[in-house]
Protein backbone atom coordinates (compact mmCIF):
# COMPACT_ATOMS: atom_id res chain seq x y z
CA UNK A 1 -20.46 66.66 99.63
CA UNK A 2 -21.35 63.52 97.34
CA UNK A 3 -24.59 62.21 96.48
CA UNK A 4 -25.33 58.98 97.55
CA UNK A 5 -24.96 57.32 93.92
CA UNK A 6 -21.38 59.16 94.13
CA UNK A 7 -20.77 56.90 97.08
CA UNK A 8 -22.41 53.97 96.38
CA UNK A 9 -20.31 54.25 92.81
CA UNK A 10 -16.91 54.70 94.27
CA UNK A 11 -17.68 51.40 96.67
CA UNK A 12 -18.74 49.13 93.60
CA UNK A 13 -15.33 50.45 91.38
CA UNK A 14 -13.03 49.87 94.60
CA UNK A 15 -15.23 45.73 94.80
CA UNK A 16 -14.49 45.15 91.03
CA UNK A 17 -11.22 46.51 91.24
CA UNK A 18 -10.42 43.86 94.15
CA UNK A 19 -12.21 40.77 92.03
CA UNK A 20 -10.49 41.53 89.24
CA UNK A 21 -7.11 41.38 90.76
CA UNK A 22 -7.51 38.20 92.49
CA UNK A 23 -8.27 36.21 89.13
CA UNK A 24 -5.42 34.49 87.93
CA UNK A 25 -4.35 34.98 84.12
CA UNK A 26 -5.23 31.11 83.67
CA UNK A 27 -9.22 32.42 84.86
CA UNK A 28 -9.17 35.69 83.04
CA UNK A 29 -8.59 33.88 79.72
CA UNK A 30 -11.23 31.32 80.71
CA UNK A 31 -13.58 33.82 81.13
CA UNK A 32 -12.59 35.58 77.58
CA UNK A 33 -13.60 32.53 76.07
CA UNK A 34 -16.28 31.56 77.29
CA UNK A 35 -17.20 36.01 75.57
CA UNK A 36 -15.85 34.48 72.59
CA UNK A 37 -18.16 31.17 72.67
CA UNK A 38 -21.03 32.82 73.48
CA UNK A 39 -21.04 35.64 70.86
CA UNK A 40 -20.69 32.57 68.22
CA UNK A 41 -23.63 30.98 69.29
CA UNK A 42 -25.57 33.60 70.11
CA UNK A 43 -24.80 35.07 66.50
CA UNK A 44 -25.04 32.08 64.83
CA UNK A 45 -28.78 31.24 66.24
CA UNK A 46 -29.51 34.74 65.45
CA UNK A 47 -28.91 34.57 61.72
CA UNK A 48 -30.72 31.36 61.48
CA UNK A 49 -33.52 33.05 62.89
CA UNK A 50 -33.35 36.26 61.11
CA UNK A 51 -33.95 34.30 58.04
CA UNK A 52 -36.63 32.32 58.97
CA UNK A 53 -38.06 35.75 60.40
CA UNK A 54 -37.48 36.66 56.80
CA UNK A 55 -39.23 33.69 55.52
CA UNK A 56 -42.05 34.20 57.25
CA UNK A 57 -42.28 38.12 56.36
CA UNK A 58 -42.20 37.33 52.97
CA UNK A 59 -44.95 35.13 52.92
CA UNK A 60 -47.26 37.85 55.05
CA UNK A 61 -47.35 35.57 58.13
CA UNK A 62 -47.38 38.59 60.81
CA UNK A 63 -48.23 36.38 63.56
CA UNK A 64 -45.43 33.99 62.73
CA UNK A 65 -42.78 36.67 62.90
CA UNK A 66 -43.89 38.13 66.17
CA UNK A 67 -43.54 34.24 67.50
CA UNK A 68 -39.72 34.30 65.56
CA UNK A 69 -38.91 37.53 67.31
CA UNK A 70 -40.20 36.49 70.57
CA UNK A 71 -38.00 33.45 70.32
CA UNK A 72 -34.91 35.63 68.96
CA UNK A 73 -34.98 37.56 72.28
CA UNK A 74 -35.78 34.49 74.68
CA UNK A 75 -33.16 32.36 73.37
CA UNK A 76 -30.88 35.51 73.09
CA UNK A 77 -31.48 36.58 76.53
CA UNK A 78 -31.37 32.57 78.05
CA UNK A 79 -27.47 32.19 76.38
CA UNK A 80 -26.69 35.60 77.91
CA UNK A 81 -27.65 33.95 81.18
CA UNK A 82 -25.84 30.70 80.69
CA UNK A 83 -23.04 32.96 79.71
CA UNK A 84 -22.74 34.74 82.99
CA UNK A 85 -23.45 31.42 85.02
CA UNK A 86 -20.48 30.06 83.42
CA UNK A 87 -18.17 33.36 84.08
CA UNK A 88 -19.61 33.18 88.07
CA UNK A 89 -18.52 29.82 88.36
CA UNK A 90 -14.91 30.57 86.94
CA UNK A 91 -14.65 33.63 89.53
CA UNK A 92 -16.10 32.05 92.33
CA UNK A 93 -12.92 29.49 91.91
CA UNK A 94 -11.29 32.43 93.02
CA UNK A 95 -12.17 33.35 96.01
């Protein structure tokens, strides 16, 4: 007998499995780049961060690098989002 996450497992591989066959190569490549444009920026914004999270560590600003890290996530977390708004709109062409 399966558990119910068993189930509910085998019914979200067999949904993927059907969306990923009905992209076309021309859509799957789309959607690799937009993985490839968004780990650029993403990194890029990061390191320029990191170093002014750096900055401000040196100088014993402790309230200024909890702001930097808050920002660091935030902006990290809002491109992840724009990311995967980009990717839905590329697979919702196929359907």
């Amino acid at each position: 007998m399966k558990s119910a996450y068993e189930l509910a497992m085998e019914r979200l591989k067999e949904g993927d499995t059907e969306e990923r066959q009905s992209l076309t190569q021309e859509q799957k490549e789309a959607l690799a780049g937009i993985d490839k444009e968004y780990a650029a920026k993403i990194a890029e914004r990061e390191i320029f961060l990191q170093k002014q999270l750096a900055d401000a560590l040196d100088k014993g600003e402790p309230a200024e690098a909890e702001q930097i890290k808050t920002q660091i996530a935030g902006e990290k977390a809002r491109m992840e989002e724009e990311k995967e708004d980009k990717k839905n709109r590329i697979r919702n062409q196929a359907k």
